[in-house]
N, C-alpha and C. Protein backbone atom coordinates (compact mmCIF):
# COMPACT_ATOMS: atom_id res chain seq x y z
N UNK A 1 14.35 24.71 19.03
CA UNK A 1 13.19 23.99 18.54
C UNK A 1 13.65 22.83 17.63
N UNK A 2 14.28 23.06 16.71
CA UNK A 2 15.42 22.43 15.87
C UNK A 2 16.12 21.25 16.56
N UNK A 3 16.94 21.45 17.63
CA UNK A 3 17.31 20.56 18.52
C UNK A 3 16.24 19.47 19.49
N UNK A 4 15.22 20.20 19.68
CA UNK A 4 14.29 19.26 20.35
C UNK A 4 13.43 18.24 19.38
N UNK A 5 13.29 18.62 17.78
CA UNK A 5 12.97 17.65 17.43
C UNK A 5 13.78 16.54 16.82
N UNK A 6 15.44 17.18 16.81
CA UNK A 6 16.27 16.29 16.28
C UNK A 6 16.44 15.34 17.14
N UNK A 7 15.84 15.70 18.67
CA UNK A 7 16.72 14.39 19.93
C UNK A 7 15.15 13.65 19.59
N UNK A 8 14.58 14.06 19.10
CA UNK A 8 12.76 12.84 19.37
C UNK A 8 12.86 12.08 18.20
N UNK A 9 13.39 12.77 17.09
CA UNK A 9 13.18 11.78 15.41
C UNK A 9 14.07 10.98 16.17
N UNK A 10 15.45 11.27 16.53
CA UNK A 10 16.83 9.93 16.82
C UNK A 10 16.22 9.33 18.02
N UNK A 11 15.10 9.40 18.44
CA UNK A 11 14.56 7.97 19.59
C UNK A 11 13.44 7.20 18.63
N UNK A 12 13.54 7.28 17.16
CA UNK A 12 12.81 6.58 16.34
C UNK A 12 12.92 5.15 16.30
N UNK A 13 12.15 4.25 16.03
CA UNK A 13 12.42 2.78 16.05
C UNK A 13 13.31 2.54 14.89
N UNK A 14 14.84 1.51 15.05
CA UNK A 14 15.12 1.23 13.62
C UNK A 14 14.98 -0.39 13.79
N UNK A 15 15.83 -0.84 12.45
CA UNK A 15 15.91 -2.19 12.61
C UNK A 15 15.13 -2.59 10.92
N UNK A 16 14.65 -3.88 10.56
CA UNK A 16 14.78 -4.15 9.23
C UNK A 16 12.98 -3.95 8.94
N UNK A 17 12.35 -4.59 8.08
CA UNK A 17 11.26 -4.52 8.09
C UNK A 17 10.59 -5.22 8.94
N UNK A 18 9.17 -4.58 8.99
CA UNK A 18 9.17 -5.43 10.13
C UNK A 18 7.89 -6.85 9.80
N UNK A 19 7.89 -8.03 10.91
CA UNK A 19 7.28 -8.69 10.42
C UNK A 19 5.85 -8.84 10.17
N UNK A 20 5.66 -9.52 9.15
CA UNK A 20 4.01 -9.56 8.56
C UNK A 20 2.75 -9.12 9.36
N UNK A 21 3.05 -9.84 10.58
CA UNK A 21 2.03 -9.43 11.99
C UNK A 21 2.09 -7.98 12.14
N UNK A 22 2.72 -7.13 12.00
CA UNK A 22 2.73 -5.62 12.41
C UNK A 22 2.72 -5.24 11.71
N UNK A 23 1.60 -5.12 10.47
CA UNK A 23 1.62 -4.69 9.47
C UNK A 23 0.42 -3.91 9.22
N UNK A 24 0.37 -2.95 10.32
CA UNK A 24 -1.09 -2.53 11.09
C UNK A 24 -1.36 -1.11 11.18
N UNK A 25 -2.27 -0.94 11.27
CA UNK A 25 -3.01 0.81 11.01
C UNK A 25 -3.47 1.11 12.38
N UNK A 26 -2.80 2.39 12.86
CA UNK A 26 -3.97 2.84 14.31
C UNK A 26 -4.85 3.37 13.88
N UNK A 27 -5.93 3.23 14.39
CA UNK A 27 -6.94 4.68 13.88
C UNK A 27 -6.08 5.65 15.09
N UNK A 28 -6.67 6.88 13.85
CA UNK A 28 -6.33 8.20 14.64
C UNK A 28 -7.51 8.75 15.59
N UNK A 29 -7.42 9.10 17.02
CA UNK A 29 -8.59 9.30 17.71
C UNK A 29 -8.87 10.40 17.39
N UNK A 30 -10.64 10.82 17.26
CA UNK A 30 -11.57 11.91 17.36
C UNK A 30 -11.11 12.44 15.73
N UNK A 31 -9.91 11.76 14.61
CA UNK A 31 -9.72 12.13 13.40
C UNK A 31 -9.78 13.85 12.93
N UNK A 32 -8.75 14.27 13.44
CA UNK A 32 -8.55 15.78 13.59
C UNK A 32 -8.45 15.77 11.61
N UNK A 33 -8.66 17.33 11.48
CA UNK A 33 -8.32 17.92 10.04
C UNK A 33 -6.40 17.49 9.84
N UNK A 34 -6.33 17.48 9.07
CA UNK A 34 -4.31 17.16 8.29
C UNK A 34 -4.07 18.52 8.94
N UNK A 35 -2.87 19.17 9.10
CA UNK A 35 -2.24 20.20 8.87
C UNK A 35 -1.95 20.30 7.67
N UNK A 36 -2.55 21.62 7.12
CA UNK A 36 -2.05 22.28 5.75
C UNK A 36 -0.46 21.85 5.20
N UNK A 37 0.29 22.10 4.41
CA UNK A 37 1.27 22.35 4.05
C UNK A 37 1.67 22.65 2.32
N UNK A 38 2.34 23.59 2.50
CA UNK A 38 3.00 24.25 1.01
C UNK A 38 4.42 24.16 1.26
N UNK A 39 4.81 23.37 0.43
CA UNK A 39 6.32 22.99 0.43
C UNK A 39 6.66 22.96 -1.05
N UNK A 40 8.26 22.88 -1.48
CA UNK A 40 8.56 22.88 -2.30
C UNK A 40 9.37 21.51 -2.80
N UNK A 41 9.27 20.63 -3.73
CA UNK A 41 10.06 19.55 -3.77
C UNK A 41 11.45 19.78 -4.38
N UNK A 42 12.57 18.80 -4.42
CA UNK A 42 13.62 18.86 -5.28
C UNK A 42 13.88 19.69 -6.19
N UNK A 43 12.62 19.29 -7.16
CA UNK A 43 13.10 20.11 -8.20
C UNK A 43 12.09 21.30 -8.18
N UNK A 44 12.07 22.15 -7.27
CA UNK A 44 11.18 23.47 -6.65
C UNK A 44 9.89 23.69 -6.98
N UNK A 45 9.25 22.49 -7.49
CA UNK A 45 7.06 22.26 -7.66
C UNK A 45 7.06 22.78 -6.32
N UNK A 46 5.88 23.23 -6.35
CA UNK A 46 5.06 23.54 -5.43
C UNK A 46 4.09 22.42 -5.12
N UNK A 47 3.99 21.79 -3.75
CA UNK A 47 3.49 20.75 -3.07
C UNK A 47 2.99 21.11 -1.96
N UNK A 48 1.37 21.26 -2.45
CA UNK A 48 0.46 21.37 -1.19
C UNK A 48 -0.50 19.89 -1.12
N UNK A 49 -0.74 20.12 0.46
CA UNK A 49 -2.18 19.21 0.49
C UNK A 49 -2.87 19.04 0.30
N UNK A 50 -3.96 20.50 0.03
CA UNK A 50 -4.95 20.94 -0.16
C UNK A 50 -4.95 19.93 -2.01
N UNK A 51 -4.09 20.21 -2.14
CA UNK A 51 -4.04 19.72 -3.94
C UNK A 51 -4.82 18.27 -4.13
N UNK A 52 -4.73 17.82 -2.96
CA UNK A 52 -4.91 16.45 -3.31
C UNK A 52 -6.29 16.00 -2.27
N UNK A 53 -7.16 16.93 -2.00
CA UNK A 53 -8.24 16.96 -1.23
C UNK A 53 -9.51 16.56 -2.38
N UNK A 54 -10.38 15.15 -1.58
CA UNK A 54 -11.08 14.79 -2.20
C UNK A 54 -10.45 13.02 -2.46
N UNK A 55 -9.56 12.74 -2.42
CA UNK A 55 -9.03 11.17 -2.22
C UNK A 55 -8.07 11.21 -1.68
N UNK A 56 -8.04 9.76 -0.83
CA UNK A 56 -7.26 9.40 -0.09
C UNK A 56 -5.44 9.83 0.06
N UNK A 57 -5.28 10.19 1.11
CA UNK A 57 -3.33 10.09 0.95
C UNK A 57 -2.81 9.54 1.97
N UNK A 58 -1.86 8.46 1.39
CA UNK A 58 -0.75 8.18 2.46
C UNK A 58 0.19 9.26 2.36
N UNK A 59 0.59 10.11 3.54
CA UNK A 59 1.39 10.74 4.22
C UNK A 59 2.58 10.19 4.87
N UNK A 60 4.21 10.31 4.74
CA UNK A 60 4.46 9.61 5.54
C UNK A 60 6.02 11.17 5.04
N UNK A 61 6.45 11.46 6.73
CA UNK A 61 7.22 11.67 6.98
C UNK A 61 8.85 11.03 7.28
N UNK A 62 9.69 11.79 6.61
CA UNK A 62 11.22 10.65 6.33
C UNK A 62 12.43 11.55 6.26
N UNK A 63 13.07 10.97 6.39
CA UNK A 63 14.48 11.67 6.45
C UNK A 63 15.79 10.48 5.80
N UNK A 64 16.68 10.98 4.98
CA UNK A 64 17.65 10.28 4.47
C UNK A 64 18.76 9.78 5.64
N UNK A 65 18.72 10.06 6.36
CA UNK A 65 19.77 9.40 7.96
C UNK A 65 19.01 8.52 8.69
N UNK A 66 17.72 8.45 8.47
CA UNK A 66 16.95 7.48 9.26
C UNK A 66 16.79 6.00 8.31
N UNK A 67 17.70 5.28 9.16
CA UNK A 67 17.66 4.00 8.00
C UNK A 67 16.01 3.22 7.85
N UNK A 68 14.98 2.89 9.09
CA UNK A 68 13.90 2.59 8.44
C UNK A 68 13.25 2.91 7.61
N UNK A 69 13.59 4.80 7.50
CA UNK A 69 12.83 5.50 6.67
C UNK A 69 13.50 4.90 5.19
N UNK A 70 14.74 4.87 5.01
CA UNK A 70 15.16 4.64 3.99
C UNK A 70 14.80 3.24 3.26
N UNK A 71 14.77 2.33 4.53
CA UNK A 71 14.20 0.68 4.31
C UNK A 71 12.62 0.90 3.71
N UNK A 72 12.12 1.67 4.06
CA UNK A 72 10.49 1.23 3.83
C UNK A 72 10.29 1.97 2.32
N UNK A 73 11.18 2.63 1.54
CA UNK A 73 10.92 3.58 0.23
C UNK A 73 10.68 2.96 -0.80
N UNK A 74 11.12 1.69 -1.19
CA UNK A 74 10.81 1.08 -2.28
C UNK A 74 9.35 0.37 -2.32
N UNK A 75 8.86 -0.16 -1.01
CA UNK A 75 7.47 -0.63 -0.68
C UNK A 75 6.54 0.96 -0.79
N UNK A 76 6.94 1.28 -0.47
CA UNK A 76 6.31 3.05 -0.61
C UNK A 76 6.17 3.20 -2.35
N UNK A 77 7.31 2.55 -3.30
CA UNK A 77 7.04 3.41 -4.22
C UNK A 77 6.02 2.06 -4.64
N UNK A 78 5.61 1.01 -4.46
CA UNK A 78 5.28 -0.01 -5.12
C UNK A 78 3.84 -0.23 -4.06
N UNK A 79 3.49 0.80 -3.24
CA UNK A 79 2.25 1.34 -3.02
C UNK A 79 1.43 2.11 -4.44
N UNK A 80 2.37 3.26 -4.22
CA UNK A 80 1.90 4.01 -5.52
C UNK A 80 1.99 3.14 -6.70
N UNK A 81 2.62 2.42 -6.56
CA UNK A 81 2.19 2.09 -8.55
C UNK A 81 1.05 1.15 -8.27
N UNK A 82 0.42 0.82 -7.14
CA UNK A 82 -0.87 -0.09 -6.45
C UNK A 82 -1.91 0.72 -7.18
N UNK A 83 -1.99 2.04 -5.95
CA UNK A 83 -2.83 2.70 -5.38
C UNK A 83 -2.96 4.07 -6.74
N UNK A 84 -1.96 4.22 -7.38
CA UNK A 84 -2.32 6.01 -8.47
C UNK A 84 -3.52 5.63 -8.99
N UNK A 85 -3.61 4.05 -9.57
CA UNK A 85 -5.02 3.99 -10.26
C UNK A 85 -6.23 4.23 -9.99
N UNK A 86 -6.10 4.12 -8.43
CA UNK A 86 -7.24 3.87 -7.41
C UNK A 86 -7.32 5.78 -7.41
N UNK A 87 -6.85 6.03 -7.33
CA UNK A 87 -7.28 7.55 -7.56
C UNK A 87 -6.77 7.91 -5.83
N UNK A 88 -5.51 7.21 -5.07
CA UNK A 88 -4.67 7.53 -3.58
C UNK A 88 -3.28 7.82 -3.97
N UNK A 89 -3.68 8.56 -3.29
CA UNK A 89 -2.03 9.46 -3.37
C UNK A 89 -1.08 9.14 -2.34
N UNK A 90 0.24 8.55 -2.59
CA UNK A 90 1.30 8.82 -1.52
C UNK A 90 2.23 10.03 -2.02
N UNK A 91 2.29 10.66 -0.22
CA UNK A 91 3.41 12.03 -0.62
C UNK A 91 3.92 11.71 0.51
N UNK A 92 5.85 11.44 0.34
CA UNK A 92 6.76 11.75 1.32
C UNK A 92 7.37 12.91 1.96
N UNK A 93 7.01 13.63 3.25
CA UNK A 93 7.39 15.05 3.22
C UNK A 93 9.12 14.65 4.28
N UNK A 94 10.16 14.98 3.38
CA UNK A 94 11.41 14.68 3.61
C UNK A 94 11.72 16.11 5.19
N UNK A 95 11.70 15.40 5.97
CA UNK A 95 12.13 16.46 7.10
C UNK A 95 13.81 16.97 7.42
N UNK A 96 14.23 17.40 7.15
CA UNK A 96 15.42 18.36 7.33
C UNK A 96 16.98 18.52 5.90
N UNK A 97 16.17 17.44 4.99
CA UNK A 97 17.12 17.42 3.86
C UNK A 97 17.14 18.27 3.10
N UNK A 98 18.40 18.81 2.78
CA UNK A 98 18.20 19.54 1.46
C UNK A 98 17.63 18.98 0.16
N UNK A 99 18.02 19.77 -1.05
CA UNK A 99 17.76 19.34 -2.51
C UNK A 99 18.86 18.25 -2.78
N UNK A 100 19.96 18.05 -2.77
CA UNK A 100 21.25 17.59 -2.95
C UNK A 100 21.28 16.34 -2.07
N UNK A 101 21.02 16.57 -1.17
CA UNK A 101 21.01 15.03 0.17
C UNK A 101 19.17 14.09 -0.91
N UNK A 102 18.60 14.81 -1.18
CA UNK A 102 17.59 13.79 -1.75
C UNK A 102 17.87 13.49 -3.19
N UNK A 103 18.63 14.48 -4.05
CA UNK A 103 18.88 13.61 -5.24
C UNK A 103 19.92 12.89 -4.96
N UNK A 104 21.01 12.61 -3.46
CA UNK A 104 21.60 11.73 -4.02
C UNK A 104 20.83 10.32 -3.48
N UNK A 105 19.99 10.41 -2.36
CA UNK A 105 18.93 9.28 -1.85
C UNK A 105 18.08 8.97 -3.38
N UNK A 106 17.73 9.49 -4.03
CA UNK A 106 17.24 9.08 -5.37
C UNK A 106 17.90 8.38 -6.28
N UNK A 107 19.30 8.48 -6.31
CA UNK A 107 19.72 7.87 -7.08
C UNK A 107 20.16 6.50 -7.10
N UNK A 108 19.73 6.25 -5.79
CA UNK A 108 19.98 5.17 -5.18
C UNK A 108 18.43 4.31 -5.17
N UNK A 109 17.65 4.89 -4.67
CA UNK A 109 16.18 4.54 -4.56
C UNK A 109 15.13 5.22 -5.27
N UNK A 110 15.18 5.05 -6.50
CA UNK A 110 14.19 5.84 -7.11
C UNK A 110 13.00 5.96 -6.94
N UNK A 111 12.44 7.01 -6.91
CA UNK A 111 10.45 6.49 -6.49
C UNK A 111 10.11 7.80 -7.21
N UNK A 112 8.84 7.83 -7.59
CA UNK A 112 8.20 8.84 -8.57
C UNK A 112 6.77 9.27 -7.96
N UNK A 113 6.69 9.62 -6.53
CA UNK A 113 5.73 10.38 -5.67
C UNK A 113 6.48 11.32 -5.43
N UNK A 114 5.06 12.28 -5.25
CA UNK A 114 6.23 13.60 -4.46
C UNK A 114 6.98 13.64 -3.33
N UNK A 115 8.16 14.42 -3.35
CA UNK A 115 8.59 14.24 -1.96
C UNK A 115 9.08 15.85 -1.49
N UNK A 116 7.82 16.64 -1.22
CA UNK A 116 8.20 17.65 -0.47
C UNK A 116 8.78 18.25 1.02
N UNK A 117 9.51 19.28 0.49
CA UNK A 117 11.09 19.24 1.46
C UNK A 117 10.60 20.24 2.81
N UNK A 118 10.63 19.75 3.99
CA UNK A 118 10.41 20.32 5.19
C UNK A 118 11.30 20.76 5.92
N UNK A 119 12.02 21.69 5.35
CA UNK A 119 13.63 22.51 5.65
C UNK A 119 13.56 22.76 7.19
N UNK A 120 12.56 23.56 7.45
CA UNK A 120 12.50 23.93 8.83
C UNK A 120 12.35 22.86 10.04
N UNK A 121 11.47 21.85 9.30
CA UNK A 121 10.93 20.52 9.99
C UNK A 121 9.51 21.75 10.84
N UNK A 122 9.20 23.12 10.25
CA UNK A 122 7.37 23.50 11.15
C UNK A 122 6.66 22.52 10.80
N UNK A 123 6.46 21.91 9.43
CA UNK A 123 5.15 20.86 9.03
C UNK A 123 5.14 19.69 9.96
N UNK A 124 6.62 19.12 10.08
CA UNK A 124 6.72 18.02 10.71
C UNK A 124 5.98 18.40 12.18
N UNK A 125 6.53 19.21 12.30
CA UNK A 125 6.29 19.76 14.16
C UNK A 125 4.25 20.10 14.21
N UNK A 126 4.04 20.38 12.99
CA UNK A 126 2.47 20.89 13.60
C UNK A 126 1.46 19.24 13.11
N UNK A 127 2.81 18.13 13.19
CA UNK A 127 1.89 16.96 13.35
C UNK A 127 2.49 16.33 14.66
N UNK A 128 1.35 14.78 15.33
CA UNK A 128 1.89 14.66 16.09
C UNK A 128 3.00 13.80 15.85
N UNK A 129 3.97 13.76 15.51
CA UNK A 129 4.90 12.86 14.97
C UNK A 129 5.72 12.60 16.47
N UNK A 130 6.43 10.86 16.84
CA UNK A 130 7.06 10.98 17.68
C UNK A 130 8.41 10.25 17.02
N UNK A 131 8.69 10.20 16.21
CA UNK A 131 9.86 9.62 15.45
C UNK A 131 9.60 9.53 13.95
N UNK A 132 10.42 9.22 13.24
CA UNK A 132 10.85 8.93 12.33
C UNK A 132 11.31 7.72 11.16
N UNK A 133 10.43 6.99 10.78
CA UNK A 133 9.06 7.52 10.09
C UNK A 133 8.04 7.31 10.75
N UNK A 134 7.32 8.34 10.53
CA UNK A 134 5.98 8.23 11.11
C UNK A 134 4.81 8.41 9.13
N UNK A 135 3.99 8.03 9.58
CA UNK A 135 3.18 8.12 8.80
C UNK A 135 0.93 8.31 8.87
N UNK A 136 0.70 8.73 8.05
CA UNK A 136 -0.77 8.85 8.24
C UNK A 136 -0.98 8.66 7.30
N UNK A 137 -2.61 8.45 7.08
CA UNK A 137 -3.74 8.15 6.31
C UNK A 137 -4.67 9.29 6.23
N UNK A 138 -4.85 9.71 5.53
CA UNK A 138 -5.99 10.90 5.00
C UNK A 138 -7.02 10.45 4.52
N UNK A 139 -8.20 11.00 5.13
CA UNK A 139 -9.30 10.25 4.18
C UNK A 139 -9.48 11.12 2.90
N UNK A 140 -10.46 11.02 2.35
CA UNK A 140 -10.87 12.62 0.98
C UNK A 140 -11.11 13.70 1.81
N UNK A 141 -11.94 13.60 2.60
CA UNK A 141 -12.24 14.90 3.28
C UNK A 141 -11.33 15.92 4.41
N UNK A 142 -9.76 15.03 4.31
CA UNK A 142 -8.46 15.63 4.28
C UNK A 142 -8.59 15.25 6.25
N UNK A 143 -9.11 14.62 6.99
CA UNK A 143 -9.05 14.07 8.12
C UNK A 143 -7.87 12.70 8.40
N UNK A 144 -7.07 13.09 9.38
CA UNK A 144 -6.71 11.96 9.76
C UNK A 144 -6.95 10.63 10.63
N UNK A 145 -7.02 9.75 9.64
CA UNK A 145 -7.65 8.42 10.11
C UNK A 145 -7.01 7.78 10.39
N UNK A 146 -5.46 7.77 10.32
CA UNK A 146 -4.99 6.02 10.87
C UNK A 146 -3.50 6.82 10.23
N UNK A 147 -2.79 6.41 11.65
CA UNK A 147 -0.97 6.64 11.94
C UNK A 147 -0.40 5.06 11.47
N UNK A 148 1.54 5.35 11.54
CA UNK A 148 1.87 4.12 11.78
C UNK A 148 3.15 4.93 12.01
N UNK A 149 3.27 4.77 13.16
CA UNK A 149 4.87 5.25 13.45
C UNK A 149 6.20 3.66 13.94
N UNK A 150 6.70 4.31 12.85
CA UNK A 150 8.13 3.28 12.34
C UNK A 150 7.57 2.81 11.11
N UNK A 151 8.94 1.84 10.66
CA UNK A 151 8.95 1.50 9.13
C UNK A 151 7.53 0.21 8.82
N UNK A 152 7.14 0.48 7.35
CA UNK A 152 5.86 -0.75 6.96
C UNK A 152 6.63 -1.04 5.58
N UNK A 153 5.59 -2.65 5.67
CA UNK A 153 6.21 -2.84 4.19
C UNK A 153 4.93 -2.27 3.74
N UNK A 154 4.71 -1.00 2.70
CA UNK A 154 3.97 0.10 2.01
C UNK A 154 2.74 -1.16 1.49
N UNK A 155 3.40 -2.28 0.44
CA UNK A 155 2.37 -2.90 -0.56
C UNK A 155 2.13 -3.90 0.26
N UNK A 156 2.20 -4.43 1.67
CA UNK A 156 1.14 -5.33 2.22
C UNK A 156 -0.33 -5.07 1.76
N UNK A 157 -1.19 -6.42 1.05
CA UNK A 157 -1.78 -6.36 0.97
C UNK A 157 -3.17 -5.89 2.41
N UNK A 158 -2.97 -6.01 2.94
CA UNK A 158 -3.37 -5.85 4.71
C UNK A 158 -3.70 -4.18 4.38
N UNK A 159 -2.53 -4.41 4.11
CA UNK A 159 -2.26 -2.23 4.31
C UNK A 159 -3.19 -1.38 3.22
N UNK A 160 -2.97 -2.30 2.36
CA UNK A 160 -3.86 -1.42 0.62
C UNK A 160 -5.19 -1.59 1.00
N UNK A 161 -5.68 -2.71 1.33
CA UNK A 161 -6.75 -2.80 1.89
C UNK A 161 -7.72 -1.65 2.57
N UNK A 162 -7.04 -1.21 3.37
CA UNK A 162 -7.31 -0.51 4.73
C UNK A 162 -7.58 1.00 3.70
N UNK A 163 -6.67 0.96 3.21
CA UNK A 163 -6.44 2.38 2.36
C UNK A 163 -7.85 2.43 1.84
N UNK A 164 -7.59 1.74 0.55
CA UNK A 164 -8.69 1.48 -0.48
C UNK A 164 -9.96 1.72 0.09
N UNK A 165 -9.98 1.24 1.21
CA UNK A 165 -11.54 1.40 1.76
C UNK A 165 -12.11 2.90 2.22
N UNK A 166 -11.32 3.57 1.92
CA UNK A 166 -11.64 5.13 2.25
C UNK A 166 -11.72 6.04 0.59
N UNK A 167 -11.80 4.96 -0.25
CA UNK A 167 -12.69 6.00 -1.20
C UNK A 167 -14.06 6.05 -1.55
């Protein structure tokens, strides 16, 4: 199982950011419920979804070997310092890293959202993710509204936009 999602994250799009024009939201069709998740971060909090039901979340799944994922983290953290006021949450759920592989990605890229750890990669798997990064939009009522699979620049104004409008 392990192996089949490691060969689908490595057919992920890489390459640098991408340009201004693709700086775009799918809606998600028929907007299914999130999959739950209780995970534990770095420093062993407990990080559920449910926690943050009632406003918006960017969701975005990542891994420290996936260089877009790694390219798009600083626009990610400079979402959140946008969006905490607005009362939207971004949470990165790190798929197959340990504790040790993300503090040393931290020390390099600091960001101060959660980033709960998906050891097994089940969370990753009970979304539809087809690479790495993939990402979603939550509305409050914990539905998914709008994917973006591969890297974004996070603080396009385009993008906050889109967000914002779901509180």
């Amino acid at each position: 199982m392990l192996l089949s999602l490691a060969a689908l994250l490595l057919t992920a799009p890489f390459g640098g950011l991408p340009a201004k024009d693709n700086q775009t939201l799918t809606p998600v069709p028929d907007q299914p419920m999130a999959p739950a998740f209780d995970l534990k971060d770095p420093e062993q909090r407990q990080q559920r979804l449910a926690d943050y039901r009632g406003k918006p979340v960017i969701l975005n799944f990542w891994a420290t070997w996936c260089p877009p994922c790694r390219a798009e983290m600083p626009s990610m953290q400079r979402a959140h310092e946008a969006l905490s006021a607005d009362g939207i949450a971004v949470i990165a759920v790190n798929v197959g890293d340990d504790a040790q592989a993300i503090g040393e990605f931290l020390e390099e890229t600091p960001v101060d959202f959660p980033l709960p750890m998906d050891l097994d990669s089940k969370v990753a798997q009970s979304y539809p993710l087809k690479g790495l990064p993939t990402t979603y939009v939550i509305d409050p009522q914990g539905r998914l509204v709008y994917s973006a699979a591969g890297e974004r620049a996070w603080d396009d104004p385009k993008l906050l936009d889109q967000v914002r409008a779901l509180k």
